[in-house]
C-alpha atoms as a PDB file:
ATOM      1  CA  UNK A   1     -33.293  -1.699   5.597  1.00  0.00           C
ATOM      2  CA  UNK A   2     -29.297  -0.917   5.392  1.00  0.00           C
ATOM      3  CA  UNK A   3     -27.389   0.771   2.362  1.00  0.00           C
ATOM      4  CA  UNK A   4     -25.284  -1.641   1.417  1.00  0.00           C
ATOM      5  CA  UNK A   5     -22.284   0.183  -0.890  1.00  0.00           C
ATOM      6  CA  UNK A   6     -19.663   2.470   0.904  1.00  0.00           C
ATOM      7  CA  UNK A   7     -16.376   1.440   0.737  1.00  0.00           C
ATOM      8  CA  UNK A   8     -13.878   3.497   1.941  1.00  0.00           C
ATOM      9  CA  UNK A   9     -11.129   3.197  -0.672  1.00  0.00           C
ATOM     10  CA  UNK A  10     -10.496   0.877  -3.521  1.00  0.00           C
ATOM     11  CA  UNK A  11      -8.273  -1.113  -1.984  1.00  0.00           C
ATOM     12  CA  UNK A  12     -10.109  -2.290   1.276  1.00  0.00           C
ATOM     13  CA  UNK A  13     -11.864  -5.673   1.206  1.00  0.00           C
ATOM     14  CA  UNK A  14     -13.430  -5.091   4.580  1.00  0.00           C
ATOM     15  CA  UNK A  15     -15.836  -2.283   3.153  1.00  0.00           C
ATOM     16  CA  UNK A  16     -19.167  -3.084   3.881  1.00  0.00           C
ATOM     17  CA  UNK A  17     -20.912  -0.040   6.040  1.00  0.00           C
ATOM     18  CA  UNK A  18     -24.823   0.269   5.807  1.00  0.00           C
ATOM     19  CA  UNK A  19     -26.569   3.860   6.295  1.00  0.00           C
ATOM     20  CA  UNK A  20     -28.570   4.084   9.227  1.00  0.00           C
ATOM     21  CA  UNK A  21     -32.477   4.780   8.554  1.00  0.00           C
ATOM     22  CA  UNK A  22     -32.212   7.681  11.262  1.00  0.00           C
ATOM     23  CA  UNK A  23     -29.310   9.353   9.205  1.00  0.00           C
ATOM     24  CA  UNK A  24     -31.649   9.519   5.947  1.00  0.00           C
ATOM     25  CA  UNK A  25     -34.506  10.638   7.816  1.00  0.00           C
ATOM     26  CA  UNK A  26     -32.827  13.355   9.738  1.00  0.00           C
ATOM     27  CA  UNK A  27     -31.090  14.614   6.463  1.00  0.00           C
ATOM     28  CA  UNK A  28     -33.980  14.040   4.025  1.00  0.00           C
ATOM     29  CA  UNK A  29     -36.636  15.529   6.271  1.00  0.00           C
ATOM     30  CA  UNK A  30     -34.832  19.031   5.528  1.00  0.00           C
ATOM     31  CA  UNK A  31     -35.945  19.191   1.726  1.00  0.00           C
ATOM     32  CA  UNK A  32     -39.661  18.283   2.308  1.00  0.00           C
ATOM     33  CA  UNK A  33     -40.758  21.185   0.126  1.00  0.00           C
ATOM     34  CA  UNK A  34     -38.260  20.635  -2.537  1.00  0.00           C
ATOM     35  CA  UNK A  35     -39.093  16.536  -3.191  1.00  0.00           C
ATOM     36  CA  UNK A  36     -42.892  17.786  -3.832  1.00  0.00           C
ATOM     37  CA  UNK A  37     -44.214  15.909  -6.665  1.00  0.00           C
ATOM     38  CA  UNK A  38     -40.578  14.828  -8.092  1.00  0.00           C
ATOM     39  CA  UNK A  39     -39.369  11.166  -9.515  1.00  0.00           C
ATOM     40  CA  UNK A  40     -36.935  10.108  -6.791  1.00  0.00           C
ATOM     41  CA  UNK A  41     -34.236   7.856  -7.918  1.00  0.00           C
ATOM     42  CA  UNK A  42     -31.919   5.768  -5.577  1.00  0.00           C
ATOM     43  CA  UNK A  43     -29.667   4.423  -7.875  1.00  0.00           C
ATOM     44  CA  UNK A  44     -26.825   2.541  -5.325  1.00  0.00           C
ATOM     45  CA  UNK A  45     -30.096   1.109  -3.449  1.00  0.00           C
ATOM     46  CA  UNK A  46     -31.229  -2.862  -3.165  1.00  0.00           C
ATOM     47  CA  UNK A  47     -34.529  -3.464  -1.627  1.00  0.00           C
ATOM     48  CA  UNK A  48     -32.950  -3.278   1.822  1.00  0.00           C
ATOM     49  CA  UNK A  49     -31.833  -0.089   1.733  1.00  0.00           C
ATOM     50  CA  UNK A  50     -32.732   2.716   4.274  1.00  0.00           C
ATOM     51  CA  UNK A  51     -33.402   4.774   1.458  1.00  0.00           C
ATOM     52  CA  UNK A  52     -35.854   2.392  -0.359  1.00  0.00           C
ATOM     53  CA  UNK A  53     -37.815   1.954   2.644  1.00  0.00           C
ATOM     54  CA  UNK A  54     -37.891   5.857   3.575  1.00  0.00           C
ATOM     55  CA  UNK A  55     -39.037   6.750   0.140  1.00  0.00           C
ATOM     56  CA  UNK A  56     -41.693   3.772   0.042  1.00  0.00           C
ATOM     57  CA  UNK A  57     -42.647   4.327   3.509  1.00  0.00           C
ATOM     58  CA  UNK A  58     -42.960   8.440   3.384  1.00  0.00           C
ATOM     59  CA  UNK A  59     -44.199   8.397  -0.092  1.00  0.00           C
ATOM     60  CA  UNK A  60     -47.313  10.011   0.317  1.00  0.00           C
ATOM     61  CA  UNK A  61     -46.203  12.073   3.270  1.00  0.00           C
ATOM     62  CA  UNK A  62     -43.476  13.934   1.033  1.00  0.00           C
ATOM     63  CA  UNK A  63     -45.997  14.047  -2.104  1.00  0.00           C
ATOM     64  CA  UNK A  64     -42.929  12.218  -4.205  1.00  0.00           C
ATOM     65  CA  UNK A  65     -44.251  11.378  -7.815  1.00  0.00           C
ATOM     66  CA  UNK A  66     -42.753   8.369  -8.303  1.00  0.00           C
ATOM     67  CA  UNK A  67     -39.537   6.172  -6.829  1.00  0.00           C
ATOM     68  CA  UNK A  68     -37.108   4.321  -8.422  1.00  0.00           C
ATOM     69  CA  UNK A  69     -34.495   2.442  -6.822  1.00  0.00           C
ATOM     70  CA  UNK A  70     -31.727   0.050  -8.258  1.00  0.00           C
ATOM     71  CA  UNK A  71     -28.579  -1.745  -7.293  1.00  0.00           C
ATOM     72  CA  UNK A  72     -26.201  -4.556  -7.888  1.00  0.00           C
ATOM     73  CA  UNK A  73     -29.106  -7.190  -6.561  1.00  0.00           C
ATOM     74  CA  UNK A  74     -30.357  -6.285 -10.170  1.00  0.00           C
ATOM     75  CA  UNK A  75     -33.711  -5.617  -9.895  1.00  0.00           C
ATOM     76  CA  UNK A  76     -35.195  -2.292 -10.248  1.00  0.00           C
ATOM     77  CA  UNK A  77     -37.940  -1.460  -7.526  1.00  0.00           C
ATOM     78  CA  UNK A  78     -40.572   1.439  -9.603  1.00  0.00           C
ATOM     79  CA  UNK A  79     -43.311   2.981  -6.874  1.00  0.00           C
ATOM     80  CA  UNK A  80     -46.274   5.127  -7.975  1.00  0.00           C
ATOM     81  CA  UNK A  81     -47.526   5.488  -4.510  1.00  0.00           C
ATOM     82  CA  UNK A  82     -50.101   2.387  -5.039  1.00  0.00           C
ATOM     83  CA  UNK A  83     -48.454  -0.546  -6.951  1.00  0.00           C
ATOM     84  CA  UNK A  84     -44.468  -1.762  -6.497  1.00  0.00           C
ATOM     85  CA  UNK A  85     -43.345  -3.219  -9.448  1.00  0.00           C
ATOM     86  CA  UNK A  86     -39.953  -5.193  -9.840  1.00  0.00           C
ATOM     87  CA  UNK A  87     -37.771  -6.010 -12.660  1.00  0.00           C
ATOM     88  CA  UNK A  88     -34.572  -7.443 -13.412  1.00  0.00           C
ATOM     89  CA  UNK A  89     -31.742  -4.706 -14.881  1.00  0.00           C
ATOM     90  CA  UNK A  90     -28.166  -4.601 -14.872  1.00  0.00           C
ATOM     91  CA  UNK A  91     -28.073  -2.750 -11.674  1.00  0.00           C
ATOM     92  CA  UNK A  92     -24.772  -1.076 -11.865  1.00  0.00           C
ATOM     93  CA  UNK A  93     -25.577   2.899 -11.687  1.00  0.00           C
ATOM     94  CA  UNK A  94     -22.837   2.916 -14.363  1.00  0.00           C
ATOM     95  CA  UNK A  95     -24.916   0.483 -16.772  1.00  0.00           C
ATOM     96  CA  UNK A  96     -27.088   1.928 -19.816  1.00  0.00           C
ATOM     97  CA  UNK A  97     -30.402  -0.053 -17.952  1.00  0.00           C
ATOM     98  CA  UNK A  98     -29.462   2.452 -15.450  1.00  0.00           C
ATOM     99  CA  UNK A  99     -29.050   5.380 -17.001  1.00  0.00           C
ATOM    100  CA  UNK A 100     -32.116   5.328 -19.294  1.00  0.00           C
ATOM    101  CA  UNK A 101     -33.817   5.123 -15.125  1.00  0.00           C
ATOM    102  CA  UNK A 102     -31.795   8.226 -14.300  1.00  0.00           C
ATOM    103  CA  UNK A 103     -33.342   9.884 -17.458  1.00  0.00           C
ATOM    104  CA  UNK A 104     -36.945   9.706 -16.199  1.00  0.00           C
ATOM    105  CA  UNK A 105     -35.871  11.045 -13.211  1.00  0.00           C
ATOM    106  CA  UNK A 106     -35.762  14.535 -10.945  1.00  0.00           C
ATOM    107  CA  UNK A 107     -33.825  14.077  -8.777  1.00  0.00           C
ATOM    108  CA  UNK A 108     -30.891  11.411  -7.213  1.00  0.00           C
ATOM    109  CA  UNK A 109     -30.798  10.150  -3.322  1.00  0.00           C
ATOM    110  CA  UNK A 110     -28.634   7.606  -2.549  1.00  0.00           C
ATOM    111  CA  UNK A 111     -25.143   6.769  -0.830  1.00  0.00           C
ATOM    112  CA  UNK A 112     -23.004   5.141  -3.416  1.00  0.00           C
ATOM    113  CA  UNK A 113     -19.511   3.433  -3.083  1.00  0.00           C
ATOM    114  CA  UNK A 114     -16.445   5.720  -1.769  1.00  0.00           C
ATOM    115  CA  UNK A 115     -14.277   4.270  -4.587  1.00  0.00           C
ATOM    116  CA  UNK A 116     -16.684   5.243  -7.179  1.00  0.00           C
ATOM    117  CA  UNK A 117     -17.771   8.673  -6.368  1.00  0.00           C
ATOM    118  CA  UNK A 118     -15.877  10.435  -8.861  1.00  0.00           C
ATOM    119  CA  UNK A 119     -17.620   7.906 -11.368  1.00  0.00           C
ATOM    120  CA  UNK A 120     -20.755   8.842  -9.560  1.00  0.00           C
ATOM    121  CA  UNK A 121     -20.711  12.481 -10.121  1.00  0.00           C
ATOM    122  CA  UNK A 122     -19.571  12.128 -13.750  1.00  0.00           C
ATOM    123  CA  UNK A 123     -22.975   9.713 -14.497  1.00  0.00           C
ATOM    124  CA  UNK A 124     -25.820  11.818 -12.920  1.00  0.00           C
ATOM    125  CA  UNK A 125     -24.257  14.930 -14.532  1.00  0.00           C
ATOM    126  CA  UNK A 126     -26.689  17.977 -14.543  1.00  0.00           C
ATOM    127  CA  UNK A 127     -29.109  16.055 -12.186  1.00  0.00           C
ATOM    128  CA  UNK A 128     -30.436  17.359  -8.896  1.00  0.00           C
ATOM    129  CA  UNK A 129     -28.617  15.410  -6.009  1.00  0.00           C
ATOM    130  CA  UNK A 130     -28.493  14.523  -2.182  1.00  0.00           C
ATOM    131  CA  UNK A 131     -25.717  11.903  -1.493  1.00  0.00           C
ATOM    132  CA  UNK A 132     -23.505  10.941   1.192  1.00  0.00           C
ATOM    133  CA  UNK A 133     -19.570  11.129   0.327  1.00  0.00           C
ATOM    134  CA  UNK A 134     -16.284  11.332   1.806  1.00  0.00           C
ATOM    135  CA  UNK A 135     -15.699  15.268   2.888  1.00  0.00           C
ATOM    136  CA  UNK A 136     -12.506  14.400   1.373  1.00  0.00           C
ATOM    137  CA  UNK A 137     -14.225  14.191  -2.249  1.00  0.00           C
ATOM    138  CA  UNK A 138     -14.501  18.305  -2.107  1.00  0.00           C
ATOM    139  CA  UNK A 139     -11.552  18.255  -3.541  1.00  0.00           C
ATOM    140  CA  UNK A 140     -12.155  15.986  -6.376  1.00  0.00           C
ATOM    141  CA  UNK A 141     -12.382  18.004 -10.037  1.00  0.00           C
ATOM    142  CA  UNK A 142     -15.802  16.877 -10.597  1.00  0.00           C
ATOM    143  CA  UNK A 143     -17.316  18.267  -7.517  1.00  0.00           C
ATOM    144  CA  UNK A 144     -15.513  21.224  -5.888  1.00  0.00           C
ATOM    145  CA  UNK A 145     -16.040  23.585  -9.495  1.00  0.00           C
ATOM    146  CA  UNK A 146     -19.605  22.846  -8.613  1.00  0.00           C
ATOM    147  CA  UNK A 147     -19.063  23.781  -5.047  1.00  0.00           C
ATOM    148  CA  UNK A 148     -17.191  26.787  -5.620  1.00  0.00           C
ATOM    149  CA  UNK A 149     -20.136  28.469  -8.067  1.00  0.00           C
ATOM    150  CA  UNK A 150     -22.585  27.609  -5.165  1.00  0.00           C
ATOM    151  CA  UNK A 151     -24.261  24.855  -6.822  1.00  0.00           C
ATOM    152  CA  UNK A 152     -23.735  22.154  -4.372  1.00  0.00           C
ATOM    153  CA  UNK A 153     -23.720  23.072  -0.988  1.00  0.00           C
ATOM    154  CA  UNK A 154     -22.978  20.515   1.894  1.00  0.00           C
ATOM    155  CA  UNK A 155     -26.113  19.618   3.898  1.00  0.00           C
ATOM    156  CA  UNK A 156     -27.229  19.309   7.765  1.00  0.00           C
ATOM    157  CA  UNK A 157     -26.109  16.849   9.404  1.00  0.00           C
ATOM    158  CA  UNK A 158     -22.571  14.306   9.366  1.00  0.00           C
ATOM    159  CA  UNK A 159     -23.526  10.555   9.645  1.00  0.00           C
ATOM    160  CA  UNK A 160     -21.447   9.008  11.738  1.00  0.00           C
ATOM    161  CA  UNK A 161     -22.294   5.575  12.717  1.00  0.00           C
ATOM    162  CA  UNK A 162     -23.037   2.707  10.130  1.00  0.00           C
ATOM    163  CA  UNK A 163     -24.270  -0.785  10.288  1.00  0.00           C
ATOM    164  CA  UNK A 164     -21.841  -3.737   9.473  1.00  0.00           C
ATOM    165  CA  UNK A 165     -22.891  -6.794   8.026  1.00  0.00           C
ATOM    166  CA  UNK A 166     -23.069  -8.617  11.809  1.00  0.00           C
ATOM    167  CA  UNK A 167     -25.697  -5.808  12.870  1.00  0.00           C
ATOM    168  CA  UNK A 168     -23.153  -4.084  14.924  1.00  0.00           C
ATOM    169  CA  UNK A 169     -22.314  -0.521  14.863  1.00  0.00           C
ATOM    170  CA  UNK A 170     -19.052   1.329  13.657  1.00  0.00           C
ATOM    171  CA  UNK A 171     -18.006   4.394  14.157  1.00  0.00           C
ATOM    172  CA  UNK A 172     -15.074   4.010  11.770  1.00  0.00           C
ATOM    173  CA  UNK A 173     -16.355   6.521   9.283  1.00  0.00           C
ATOM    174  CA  UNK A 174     -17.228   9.267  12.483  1.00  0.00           C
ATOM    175  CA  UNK A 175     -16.156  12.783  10.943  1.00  0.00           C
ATOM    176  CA  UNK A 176     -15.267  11.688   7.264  1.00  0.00           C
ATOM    177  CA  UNK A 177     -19.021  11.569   6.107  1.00  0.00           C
ATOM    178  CA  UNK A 178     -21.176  14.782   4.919  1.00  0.00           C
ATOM    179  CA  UNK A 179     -24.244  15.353   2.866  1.00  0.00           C
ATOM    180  CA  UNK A 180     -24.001  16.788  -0.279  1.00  0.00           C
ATOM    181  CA  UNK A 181     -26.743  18.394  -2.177  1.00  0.00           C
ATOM    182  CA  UNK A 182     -28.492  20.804  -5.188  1.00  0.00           C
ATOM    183  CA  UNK A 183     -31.252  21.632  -3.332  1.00  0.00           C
ATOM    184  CA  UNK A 184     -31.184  24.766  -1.206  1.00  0.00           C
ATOM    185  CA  UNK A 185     -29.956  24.533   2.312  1.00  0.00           C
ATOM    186  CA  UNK A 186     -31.491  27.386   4.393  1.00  0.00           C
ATOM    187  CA  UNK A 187     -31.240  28.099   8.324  1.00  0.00           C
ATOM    188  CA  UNK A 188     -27.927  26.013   8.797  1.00  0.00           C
ATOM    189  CA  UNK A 189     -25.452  27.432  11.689  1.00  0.00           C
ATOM    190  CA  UNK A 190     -22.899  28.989  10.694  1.00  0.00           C
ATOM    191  CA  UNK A 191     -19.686  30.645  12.113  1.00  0.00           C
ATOM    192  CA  UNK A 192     -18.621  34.124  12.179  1.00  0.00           C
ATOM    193  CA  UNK A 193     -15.103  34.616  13.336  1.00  0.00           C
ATOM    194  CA  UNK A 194     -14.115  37.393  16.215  1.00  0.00           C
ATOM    195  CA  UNK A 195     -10.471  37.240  15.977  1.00  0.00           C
ATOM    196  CA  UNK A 196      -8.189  40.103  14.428  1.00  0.00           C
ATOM    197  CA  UNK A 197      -5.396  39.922  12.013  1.00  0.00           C
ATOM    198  CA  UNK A 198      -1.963  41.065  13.448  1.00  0.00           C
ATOM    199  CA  UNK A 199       0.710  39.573  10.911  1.00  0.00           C
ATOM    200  CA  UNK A 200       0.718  35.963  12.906  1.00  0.00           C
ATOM    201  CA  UNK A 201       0.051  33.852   9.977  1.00  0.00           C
ATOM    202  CA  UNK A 202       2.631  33.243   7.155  1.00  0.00           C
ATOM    203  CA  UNK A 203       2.076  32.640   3.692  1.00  0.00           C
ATOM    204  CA  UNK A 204       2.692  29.792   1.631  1.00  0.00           C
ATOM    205  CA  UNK A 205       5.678  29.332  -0.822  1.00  0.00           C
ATOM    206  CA  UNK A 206       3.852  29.072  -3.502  1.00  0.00           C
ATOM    207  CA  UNK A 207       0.904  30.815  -3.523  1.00  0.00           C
ATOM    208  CA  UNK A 208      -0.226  34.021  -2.516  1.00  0.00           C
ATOM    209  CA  UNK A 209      -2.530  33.632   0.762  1.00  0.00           C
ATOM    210  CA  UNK A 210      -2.175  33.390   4.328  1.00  0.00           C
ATOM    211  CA  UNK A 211      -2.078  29.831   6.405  1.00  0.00           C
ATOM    212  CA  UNK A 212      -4.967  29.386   8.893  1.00  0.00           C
ATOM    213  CA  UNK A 213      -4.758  26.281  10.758  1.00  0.00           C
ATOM    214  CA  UNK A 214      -8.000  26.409  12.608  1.00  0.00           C
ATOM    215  CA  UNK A 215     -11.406  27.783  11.666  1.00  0.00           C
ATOM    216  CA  UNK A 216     -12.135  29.343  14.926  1.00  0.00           C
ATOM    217  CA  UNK A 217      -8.815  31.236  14.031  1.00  0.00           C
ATOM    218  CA  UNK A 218      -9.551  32.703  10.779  1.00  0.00           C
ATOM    219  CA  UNK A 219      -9.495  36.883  11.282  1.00  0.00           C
ATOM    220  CA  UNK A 220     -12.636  38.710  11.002  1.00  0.00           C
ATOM    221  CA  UNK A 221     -10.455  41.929   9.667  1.00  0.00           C
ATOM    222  CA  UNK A 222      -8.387  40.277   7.368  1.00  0.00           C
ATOM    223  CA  UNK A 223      -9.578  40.588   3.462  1.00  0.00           C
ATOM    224  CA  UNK A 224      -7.395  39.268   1.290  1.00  0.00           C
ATOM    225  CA  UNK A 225      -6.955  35.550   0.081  1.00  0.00           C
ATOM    226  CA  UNK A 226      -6.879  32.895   3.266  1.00  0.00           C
ATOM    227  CA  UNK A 227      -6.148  29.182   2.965  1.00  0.00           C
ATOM    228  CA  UNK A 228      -8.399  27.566   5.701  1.00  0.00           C
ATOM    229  CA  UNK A 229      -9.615  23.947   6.639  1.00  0.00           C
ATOM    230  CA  UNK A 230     -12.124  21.936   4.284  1.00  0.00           C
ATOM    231  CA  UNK A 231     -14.514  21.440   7.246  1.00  0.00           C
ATOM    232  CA  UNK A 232     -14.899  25.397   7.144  1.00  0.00           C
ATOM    233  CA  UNK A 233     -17.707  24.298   4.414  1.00  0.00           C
ATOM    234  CA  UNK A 234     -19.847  22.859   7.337  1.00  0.00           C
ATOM    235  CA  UNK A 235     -20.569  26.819   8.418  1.00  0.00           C
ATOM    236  CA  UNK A 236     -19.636  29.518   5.946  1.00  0.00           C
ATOM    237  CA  UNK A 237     -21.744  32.238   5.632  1.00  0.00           C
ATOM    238  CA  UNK A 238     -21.633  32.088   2.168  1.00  0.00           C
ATOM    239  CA  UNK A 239     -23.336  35.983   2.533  1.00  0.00           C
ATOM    240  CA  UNK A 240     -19.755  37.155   4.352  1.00  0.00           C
ATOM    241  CA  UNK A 241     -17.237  34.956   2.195  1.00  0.00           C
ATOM    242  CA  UNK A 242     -16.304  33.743  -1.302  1.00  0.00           C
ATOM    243  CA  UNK A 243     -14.806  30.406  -2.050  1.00  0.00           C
ATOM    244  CA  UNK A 244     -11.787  31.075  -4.423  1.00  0.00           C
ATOM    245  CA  UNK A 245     -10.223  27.928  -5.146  1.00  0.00           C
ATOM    246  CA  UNK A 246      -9.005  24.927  -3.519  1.00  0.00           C
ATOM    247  CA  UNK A 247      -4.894  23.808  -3.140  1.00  0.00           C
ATOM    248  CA  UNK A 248      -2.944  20.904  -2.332  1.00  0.00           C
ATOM    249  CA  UNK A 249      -0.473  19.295  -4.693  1.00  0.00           C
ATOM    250  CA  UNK A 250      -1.904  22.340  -7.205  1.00  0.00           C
ATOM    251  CA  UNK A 251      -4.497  24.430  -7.427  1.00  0.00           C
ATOM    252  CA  UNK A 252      -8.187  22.993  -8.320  1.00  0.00           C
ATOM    253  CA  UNK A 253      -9.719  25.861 -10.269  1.00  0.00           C
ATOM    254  CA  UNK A 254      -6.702  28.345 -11.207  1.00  0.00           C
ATOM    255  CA  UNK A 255      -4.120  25.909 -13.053  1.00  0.00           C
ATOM    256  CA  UNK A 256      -1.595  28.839 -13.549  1.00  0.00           C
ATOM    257  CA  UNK A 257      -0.051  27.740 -10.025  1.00  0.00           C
ATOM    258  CA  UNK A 258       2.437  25.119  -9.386  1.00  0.00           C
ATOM    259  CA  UNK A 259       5.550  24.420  -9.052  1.00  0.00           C
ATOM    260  CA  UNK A 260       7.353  20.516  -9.829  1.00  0.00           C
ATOM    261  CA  UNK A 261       8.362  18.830  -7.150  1.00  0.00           C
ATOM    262  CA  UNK A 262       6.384  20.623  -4.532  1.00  0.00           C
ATOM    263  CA  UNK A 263       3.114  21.479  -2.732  1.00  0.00           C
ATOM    264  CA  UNK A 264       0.835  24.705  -3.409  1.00  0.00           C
ATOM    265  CA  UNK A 265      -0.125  24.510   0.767  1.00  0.00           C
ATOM    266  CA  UNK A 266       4.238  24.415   1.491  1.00  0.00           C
ATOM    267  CA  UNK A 267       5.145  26.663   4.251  1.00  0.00           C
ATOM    268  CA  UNK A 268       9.071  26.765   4.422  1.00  0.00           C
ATOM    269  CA  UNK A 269       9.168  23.567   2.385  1.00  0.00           C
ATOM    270  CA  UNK A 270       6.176  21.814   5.016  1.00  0.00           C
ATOM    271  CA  UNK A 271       3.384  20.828   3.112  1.00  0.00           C
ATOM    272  CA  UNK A 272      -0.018  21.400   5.016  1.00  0.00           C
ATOM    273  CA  UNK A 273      -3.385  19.447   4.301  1.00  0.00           C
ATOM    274  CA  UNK A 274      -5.829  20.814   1.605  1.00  0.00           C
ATOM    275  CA  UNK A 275      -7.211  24.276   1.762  1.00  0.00           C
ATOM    276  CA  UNK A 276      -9.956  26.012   1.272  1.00  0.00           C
ATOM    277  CA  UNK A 277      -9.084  29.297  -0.482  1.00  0.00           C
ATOM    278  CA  UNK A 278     -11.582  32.540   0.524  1.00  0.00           C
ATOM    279  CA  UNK A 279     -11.970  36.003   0.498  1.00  0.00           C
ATOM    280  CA  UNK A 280     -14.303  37.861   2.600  1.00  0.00           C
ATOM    281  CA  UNK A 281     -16.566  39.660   0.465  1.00  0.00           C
ATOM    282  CA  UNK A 282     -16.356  43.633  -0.614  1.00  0.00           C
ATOM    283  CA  UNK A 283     -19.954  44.287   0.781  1.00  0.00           C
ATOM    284  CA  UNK A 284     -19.839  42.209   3.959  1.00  0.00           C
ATOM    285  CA  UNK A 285     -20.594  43.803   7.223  1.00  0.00           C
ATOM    286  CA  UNK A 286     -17.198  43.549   8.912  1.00  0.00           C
ATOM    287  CA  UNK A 287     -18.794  41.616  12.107  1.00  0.00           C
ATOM    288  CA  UNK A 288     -15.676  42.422  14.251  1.00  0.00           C
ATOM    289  CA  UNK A 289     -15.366  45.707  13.946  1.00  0.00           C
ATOM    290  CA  UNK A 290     -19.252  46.326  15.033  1.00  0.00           C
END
């Protein structure tokens, strides 16, 4: 009852981490409403997986339609609810047996390999989605335009243990894993900052917004264009701010900055990590100054 396919990078031979069932459960419990009489595929899922048996064993409970599930065993496990039927495909979510699957189907949970995210996103397209991925993958072309127009949203909770192949558990992927989703997330914490803006944080060399190192320090007064950790994602009020773009190396959305040879998130020649580029919004309720 593991998930069998999360490697952490190309690269790594030592990559097998399997999803615990109590991570899907406390994640997929959220959406109730929203999986209602939809065609669940799991399409990076063997028979084993914690997904399979939460979807076969919750069927009724969550009214699903219909399951699918599929994955390099290659055998595709279809569930009406009453009958579990099993055939042999090319189970590669990448292969046309595959595909044709993800065509009869609403909606996509599943956990598949770190390597081949990008690939991932690329093949389910305009599908409805809950996944687990690197938080590092935000940045990724396919992905953050999607975040940035409020499409995909990142979900409840952050698995951080997995299974290894022994039975033992790792906690060698503890704060690099997040949900990612379509479906609405309501009611999820989030943080409003309380500090003030008094000229202490400088602006990169290369693009025109302020440095925040830390989200608790990100001004509450302070309107115009901030660069701010990824992990701020995990509790915008998405009512208070607006995500602009996304630097590093260059910027993801707004391809009109960059400069050879050097860093969009420079400070006096210093590169910092990714950021999150936002603007508090025109019509926000300025929570500091209340």
């Amino acid at each position: 009852m593991c998930h069998k396919n999360l490697p952490t990078a190309k690269t790594v031979k030592d990559d097998e981490f399997y999803t615990r069932i109590e991570d899907v459960m406390c994640e997929v419990v959220k959406y109730k409403d929203h999986l209602k009489g939809m065609v669940v595929y799991c399409n990076c899922d063997n028979a084993e997986s914690a997904f399979t048996w939460f979807f076969t064993t919750y069927f009724h409970v969550f009214g699903i339609k219909r399951l699918y599930c599929s994955g390099l065993a290659g055998f595709c496990l279809e569930y009406d609810g009453i009958r579990t039927k099993k055939h042999r495909i090319d189970g590669d979510f990448r292969s046309q047996d595959c595909r044709e699957i993800l065509t009869k189907s609403d909606i996509v949970i599943t956990n598949p390999p770190f390597s081949l995210f990008r690939e991932w996103l690329t093949v389910v397209g305009a599908k409805e989605f809950l996944v687990i991925g690197n938080k590092n993958a935000i940045a990724c072309k396919e992905l953050f335009p999607q975040i940035q127009s409020g499409r995909v949203m990142l979900g409840y909770s952050k698995p951080s243990l997995f299974y290894r192949p022994d039975g033992s558990l790792t906690d060698k992927l503890q704060g690099l894993c997040r949900w990612f989703t379509t479906l609405q997330v309501i009611n999820k914490p989030t943080w409003m900052p309380t500090c003030s803006y008094n000229g202490q944080f400088l602006q990169y060399d290369h693009y025109p917004a302020i440095n925040v190192d830390s989200v608790k320090q990100i001004p509450a007064d302070y309107k115009g264009l901030m660069g701010v950790p990824i992990t701020f994602l995990d509790c915008m009020d998405y009512s208070t701010y607006e995500i602009v773009d996304l630097i590093y190396r260059y910027a993801v959305l707004d391809k009109s900055y960059g400069v050879k040879g050097s860093q969009l998130t420079e400070i006096d020649g210093q590169p910092k990590y990714s950021r999150l580029i936002i603007r508090k919004k025109h019509n926000s309720i300025n929570t500091f100054n209340a």
